[in-house]
N, C-alpha and C. Protein backbone atom coordinates (compact mmCIF):
# COMPACT_ATOMS: atom_id res chain seq x y z
N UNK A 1 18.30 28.55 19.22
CA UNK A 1 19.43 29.26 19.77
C UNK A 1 19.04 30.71 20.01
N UNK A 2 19.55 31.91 20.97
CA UNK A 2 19.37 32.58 21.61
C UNK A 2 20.04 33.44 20.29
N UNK A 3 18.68 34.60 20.21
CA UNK A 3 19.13 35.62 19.22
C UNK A 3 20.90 35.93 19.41
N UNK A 4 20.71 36.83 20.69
CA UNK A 4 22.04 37.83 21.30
C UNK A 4 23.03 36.54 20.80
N UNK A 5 23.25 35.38 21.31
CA UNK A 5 24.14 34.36 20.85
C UNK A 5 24.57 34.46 19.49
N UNK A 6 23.80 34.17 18.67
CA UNK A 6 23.41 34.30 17.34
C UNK A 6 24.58 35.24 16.78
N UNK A 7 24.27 36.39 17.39
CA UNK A 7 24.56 38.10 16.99
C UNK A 7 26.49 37.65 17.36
N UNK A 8 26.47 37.04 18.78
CA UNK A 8 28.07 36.91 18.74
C UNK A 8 28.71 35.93 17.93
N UNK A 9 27.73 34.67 17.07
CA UNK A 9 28.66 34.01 16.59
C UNK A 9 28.91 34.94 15.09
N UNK A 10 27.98 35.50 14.66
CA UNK A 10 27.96 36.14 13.31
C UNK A 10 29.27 36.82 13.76
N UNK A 11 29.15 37.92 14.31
CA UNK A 11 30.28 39.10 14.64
C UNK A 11 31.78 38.22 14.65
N UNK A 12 32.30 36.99 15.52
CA UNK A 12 32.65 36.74 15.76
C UNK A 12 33.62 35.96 14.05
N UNK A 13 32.74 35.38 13.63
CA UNK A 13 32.99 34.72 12.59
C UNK A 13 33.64 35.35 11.61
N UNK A 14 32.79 36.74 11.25
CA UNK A 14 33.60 37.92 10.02
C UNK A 14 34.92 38.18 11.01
N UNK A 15 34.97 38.44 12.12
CA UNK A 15 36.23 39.29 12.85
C UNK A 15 37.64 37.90 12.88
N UNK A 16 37.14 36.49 12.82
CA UNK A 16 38.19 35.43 12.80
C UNK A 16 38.95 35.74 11.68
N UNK A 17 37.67 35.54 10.50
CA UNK A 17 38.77 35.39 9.35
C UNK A 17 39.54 36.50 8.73
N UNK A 18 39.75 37.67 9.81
CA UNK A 18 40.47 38.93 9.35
C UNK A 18 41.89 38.55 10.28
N UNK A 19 41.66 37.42 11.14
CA UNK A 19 43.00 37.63 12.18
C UNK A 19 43.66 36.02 11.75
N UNK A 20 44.73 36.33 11.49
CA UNK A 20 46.18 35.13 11.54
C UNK A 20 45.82 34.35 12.12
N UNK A 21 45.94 34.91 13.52
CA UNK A 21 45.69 33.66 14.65
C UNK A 21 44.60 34.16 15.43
N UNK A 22 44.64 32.90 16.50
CA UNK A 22 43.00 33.31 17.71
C UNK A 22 43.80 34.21 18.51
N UNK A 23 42.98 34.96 18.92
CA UNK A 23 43.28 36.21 20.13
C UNK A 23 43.76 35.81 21.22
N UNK A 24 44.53 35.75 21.99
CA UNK A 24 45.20 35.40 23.15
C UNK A 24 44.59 36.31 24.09
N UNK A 25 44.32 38.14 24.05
CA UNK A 25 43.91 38.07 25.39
C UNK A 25 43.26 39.58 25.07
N UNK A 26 42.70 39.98 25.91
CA UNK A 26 41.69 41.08 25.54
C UNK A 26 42.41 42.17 24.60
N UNK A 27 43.59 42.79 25.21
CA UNK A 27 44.12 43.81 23.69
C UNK A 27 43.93 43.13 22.58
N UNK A 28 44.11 41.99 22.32
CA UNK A 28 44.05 41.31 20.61
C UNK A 28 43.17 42.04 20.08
N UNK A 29 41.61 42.27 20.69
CA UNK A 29 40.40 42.34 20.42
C UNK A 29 40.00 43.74 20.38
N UNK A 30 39.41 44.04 18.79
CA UNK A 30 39.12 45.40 18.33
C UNK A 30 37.61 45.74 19.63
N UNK A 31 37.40 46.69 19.87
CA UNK A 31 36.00 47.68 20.82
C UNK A 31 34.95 47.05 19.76
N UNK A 32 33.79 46.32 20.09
CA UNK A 32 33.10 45.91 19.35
C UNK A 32 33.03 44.56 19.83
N UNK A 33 33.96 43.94 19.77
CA UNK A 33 33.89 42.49 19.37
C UNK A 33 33.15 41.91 21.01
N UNK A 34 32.21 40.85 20.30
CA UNK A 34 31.45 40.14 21.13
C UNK A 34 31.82 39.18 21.71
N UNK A 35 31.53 38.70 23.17
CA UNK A 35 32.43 37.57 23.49
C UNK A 35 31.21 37.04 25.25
N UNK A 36 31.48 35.95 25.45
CA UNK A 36 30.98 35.29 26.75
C UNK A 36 31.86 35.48 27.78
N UNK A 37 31.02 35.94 28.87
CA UNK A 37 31.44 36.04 30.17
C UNK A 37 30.68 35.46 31.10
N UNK A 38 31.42 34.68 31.82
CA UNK A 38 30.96 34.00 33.41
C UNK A 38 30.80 34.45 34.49
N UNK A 39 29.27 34.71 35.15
CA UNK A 39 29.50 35.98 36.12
C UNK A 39 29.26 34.90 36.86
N UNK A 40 28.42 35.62 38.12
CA UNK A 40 28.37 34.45 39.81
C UNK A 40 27.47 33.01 39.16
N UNK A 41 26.65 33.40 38.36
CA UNK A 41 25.30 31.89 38.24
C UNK A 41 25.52 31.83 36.67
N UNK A 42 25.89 32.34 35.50
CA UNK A 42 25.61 31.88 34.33
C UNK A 42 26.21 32.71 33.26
N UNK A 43 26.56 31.97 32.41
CA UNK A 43 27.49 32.56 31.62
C UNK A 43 26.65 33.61 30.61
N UNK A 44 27.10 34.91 30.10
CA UNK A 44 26.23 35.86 29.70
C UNK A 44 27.02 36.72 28.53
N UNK A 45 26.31 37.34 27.65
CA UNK A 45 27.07 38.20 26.30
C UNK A 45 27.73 39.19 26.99
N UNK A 46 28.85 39.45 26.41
CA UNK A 46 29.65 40.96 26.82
C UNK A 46 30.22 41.43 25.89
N UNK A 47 30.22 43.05 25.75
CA UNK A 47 30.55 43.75 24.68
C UNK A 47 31.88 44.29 25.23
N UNK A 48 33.51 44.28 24.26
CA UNK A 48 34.40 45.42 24.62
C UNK A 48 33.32 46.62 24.05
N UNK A 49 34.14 47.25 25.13
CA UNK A 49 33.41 49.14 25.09
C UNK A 49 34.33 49.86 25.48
N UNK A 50 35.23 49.97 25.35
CA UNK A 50 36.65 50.73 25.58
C UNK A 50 37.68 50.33 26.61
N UNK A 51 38.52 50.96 25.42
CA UNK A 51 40.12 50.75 26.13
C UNK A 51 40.81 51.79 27.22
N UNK A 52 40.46 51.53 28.65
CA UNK A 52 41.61 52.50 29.22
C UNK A 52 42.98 52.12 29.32
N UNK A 53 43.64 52.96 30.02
CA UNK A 53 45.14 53.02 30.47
C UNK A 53 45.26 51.88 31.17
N UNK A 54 44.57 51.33 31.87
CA UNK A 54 45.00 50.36 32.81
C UNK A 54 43.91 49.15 32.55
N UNK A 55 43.04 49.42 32.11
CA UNK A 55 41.87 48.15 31.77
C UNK A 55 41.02 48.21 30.87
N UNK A 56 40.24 47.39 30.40
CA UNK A 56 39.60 47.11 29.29
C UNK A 56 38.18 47.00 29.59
N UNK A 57 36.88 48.07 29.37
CA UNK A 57 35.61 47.93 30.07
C UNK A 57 34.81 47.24 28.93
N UNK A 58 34.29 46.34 29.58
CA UNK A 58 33.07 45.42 28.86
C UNK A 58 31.91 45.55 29.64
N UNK A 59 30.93 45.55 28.14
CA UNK A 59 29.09 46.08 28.84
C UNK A 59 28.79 44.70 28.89
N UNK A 60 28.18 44.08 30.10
CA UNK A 60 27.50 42.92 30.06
C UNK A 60 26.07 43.15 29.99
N UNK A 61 25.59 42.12 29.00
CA UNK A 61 23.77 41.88 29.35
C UNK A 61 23.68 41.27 30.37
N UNK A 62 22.35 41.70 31.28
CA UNK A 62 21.96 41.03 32.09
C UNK A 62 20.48 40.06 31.37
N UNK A 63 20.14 39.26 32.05
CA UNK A 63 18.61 38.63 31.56
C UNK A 63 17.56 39.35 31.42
N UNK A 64 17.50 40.58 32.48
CA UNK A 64 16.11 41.16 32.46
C UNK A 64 16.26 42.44 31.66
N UNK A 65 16.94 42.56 30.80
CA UNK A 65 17.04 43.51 29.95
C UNK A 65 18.36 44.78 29.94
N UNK A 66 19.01 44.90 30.72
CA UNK A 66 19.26 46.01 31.72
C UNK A 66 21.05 45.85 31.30
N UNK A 67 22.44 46.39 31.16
CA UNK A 67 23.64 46.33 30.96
C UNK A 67 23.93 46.93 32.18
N UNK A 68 25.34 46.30 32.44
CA UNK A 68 26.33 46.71 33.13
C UNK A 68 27.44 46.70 32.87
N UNK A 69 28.72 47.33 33.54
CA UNK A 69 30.16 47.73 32.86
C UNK A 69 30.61 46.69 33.98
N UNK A 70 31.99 46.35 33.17
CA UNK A 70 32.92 45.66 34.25
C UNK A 70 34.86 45.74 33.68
N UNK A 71 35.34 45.85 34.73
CA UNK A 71 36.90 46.12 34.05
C UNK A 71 38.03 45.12 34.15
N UNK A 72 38.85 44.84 32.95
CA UNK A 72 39.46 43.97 33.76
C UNK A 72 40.96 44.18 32.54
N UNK A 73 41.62 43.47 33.30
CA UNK A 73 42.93 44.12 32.75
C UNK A 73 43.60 43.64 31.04
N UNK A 74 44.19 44.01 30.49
CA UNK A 74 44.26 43.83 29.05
C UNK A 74 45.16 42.20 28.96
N UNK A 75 45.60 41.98 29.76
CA UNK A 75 46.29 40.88 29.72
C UNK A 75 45.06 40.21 30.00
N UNK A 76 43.76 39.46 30.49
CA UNK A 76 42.94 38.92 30.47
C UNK A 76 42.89 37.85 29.29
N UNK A 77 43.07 36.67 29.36
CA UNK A 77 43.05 35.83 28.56
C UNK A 77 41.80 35.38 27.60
N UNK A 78 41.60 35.00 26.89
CA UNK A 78 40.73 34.76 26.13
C UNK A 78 40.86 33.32 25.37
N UNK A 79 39.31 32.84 25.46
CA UNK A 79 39.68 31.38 25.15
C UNK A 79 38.47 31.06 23.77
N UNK A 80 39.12 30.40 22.67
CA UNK A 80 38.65 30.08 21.47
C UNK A 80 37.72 29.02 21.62
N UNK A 81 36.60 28.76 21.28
CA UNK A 81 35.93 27.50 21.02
C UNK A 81 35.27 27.40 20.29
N UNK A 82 35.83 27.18 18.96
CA UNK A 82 34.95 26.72 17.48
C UNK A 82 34.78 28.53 17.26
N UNK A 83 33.79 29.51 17.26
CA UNK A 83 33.94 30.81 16.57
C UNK A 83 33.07 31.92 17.90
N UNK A 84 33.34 31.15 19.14
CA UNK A 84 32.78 31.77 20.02
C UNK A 84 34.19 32.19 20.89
N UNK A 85 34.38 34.02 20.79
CA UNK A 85 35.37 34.04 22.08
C UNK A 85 35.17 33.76 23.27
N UNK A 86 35.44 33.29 24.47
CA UNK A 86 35.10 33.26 26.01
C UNK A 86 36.08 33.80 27.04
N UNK A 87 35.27 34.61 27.98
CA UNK A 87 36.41 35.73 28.81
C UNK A 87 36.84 34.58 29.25
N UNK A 88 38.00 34.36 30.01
CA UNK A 88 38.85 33.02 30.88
C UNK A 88 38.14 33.22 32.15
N UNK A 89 37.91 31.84 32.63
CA UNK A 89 37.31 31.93 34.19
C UNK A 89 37.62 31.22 34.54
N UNK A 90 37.57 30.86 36.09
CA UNK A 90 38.14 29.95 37.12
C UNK A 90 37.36 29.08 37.70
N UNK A 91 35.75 28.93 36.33
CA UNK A 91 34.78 27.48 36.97
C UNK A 91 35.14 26.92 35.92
N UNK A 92 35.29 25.96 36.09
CA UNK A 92 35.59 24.66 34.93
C UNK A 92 34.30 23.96 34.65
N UNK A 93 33.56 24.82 33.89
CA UNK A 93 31.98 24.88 33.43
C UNK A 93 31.87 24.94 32.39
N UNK A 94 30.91 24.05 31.10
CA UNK A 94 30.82 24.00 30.05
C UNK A 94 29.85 25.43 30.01
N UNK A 95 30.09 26.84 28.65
CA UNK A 95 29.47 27.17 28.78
C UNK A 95 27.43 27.19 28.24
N UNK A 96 27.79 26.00 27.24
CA UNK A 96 26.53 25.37 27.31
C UNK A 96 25.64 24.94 27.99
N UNK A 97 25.95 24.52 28.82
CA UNK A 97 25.11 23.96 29.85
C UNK A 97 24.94 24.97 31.05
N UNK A 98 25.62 25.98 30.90
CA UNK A 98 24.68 27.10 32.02
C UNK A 98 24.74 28.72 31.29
N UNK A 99 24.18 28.87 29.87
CA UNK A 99 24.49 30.23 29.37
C UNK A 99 22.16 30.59 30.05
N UNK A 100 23.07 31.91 29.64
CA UNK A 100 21.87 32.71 30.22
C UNK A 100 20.43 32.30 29.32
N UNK A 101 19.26 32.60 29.78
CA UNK A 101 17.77 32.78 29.08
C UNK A 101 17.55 34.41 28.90
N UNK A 102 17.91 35.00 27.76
CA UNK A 102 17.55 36.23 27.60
C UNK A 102 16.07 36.68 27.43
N UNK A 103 15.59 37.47 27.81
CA UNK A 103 13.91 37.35 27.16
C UNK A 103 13.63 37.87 25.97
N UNK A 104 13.48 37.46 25.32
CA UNK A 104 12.99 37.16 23.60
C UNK A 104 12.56 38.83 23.41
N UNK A 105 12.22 40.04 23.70
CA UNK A 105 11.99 41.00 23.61
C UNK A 105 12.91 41.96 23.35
N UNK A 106 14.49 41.36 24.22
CA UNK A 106 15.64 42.17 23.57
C UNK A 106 16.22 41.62 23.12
């Protein structure tokens, strides 16, 4: 299994058993918390990294080493599976079967 993966189920796991229930949608979720996102070809780690007024910016890894920001609004749903959060998306794609190959260096 993929270190960075790894890193979100750990994070993920201490941050469950502090909450009642599963997170419904990005406000639930403290700046920190690790979670999967589905970009154009493959599903990839994303960090919350702050809260604005109007949206919620998450740093995505890319494969070749490199982050990018992306915004999206606090109502953004969030979906539970076993101790992995996942941003909500509109491919009806297991994200197993298409998560990213990070290179073993980061």
């Amino acid at each position: 299994m993929d270190l960075r993966l790894n890193k979100v189920i750990l994070f993920n796991r201490i941050f469950l058993r502090f909450m009642k229930e599963h997170p419904n949608i990005l406000n639930d979720l403290p700046v920190g918390t690790r979670l999967l996102y589905r970009a154009k070809n493959d599903w990839r780690c994303a960090v919350i990294s702050r809260f604005g007024k109007e949206k919620v910016t998450l740093t995505i890894c890319s494969p070749n080493g490199r982050t990018y920001r992306l915004r999206r609004l606090h109502k953004t749903k969030i979906l539970v599976e076993g101790k992995i959060l996942l941003l909500e998306s509109e491919v009806a794609e297991n994200w197993k079967d298409n998560f990213t190959n990070y290179d073993i260096r980061w």
